[in-house]
Protein backbone atom coordinates (compact mmCIF):
# COMPACT_ATOMS: atom_id res chain seq x y z
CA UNK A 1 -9.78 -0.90 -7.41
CA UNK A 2 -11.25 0.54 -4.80
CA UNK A 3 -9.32 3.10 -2.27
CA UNK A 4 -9.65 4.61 0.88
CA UNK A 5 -8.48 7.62 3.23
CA UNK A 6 -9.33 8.58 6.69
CA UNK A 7 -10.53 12.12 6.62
CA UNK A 8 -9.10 12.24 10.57
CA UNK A 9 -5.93 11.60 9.49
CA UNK A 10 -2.87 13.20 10.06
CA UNK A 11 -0.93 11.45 7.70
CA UNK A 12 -0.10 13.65 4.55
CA UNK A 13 -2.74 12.57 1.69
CA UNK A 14 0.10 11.22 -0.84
CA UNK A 15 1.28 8.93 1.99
CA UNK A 16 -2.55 7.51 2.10
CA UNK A 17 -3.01 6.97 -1.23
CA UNK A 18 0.35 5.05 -1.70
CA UNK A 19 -0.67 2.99 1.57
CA UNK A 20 -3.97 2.25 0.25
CA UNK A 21 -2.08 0.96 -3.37
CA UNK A 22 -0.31 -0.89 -0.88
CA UNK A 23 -2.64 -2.40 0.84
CA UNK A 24 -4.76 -3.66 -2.38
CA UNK A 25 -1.77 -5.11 -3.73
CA UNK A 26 -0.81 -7.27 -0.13
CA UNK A 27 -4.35 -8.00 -0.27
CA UNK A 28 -4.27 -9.29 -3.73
CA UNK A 29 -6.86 -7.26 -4.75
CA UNK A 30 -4.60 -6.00 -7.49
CA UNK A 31 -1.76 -8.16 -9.10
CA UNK A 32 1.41 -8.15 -10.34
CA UNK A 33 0.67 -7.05 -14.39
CA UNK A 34 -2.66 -4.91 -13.59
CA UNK A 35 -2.15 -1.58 -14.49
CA UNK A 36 -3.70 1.00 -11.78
CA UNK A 37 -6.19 3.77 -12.85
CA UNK A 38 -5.11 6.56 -14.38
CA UNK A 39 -3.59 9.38 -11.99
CA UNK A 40 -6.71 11.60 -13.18
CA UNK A 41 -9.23 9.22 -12.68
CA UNK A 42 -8.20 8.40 -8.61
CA UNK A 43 -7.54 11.95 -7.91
CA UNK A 44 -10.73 12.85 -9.51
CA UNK A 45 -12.34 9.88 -7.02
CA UNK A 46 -10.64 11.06 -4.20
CA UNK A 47 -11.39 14.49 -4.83
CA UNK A 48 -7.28 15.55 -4.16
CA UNK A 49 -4.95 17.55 -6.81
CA UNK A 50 -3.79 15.46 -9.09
CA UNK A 51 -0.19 15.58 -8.16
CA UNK A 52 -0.98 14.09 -5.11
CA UNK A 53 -1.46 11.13 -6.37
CA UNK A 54 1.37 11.09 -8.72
CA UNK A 55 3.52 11.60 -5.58
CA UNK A 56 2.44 8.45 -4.12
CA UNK A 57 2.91 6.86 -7.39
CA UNK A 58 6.35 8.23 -7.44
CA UNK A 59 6.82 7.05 -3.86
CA UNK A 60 5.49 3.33 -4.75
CA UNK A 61 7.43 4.01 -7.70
CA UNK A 62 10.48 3.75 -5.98
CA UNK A 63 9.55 1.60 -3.35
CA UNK A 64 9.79 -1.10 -6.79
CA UNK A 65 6.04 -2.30 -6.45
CA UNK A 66 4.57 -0.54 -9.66
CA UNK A 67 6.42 0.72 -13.08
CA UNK A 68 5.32 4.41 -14.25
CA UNK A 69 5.75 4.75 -18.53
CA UNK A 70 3.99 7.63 -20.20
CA UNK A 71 1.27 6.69 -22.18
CA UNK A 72 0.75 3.36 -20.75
CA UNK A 73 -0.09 4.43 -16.96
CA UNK A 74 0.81 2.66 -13.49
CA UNK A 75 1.62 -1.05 -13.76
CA UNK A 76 2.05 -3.50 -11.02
CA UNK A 77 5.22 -5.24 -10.95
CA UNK A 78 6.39 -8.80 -10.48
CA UNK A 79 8.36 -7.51 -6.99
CA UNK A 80 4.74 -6.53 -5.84
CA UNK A 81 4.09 -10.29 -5.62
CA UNK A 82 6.40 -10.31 -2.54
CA UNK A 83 4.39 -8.19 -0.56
CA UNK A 84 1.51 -10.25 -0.79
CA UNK A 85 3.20 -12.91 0.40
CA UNK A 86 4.57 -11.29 3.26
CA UNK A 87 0.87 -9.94 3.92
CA UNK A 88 0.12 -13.54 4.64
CA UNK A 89 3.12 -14.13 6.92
CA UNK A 90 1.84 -11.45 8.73
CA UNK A 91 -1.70 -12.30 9.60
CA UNK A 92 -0.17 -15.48 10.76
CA UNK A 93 1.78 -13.92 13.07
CA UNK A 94 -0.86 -11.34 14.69
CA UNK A 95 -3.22 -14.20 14.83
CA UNK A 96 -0.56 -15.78 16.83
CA UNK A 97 0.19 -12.98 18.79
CA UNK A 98 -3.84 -12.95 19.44
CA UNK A 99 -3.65 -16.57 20.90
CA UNK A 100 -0.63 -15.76 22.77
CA UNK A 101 -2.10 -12.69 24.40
CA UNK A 102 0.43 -10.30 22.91
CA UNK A 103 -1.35 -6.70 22.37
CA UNK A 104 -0.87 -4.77 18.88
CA UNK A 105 1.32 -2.44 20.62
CA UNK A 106 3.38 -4.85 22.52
CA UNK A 107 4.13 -6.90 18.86
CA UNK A 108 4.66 -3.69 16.90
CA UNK A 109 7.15 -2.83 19.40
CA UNK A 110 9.05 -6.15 19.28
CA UNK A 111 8.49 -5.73 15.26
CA UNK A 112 10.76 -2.21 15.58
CA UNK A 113 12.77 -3.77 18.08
CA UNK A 114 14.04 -6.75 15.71
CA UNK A 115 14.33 -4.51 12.78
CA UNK A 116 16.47 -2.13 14.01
């Protein structure tokens, strides 16, 4: 599994490796029943402290998309399988917005707008 972080940015580093989890698993790059690389082993890729990455396990953790046991490591769930579904709803809908002429900014906004 293969992730990434932007060096420029200013989001804190736990928050980039949980979006980049994220983003594998709405990609289906990483399925519901896979079990994620040990804690060690990304923070050791990433070159960050270890506990930043079990932060953003904690955080995806709680967000219900992986299962944390001792001994057995970071394990997709079954609920992860909904966000790669939505991923696909998505696309569809900024391709629309493409064709319609709607900018990024103009559909995030009517995104926050509607979930508000």
């Amino acid at each position: 599994m293969l992730l990434t972080m932007g060096a420029q940015s200013d989001r804190p580093l736990f928050e980039q490796v949980a979006a980049s989890v994220r983003a594998a698993i709405a990609a289906g790059r990483v399925r519901p029943g896979d079990r994620l690389p040990p804690a060690r082993e990304i923070a050791a890729g990433l070159g960050v402290n270890l506990h930043t990455v079990l932060h953003a396990f904690q955080e995806l953790r709680d967000e219900g998309l992986i299962e944390v046991r001792r001994g057995r490591g970071a394990i997709v769930t079954a609920a992860a399988a909904s966000l790669a579904d939505l991923h696909a709803d998505v696309e569809a809908l900024v391709a629309r917005a493409r064709r319609l002429g709607i900018t990024p900014d103009t559909l995030a906004a009517l995104i926050k707008e509607t979930s508000a």
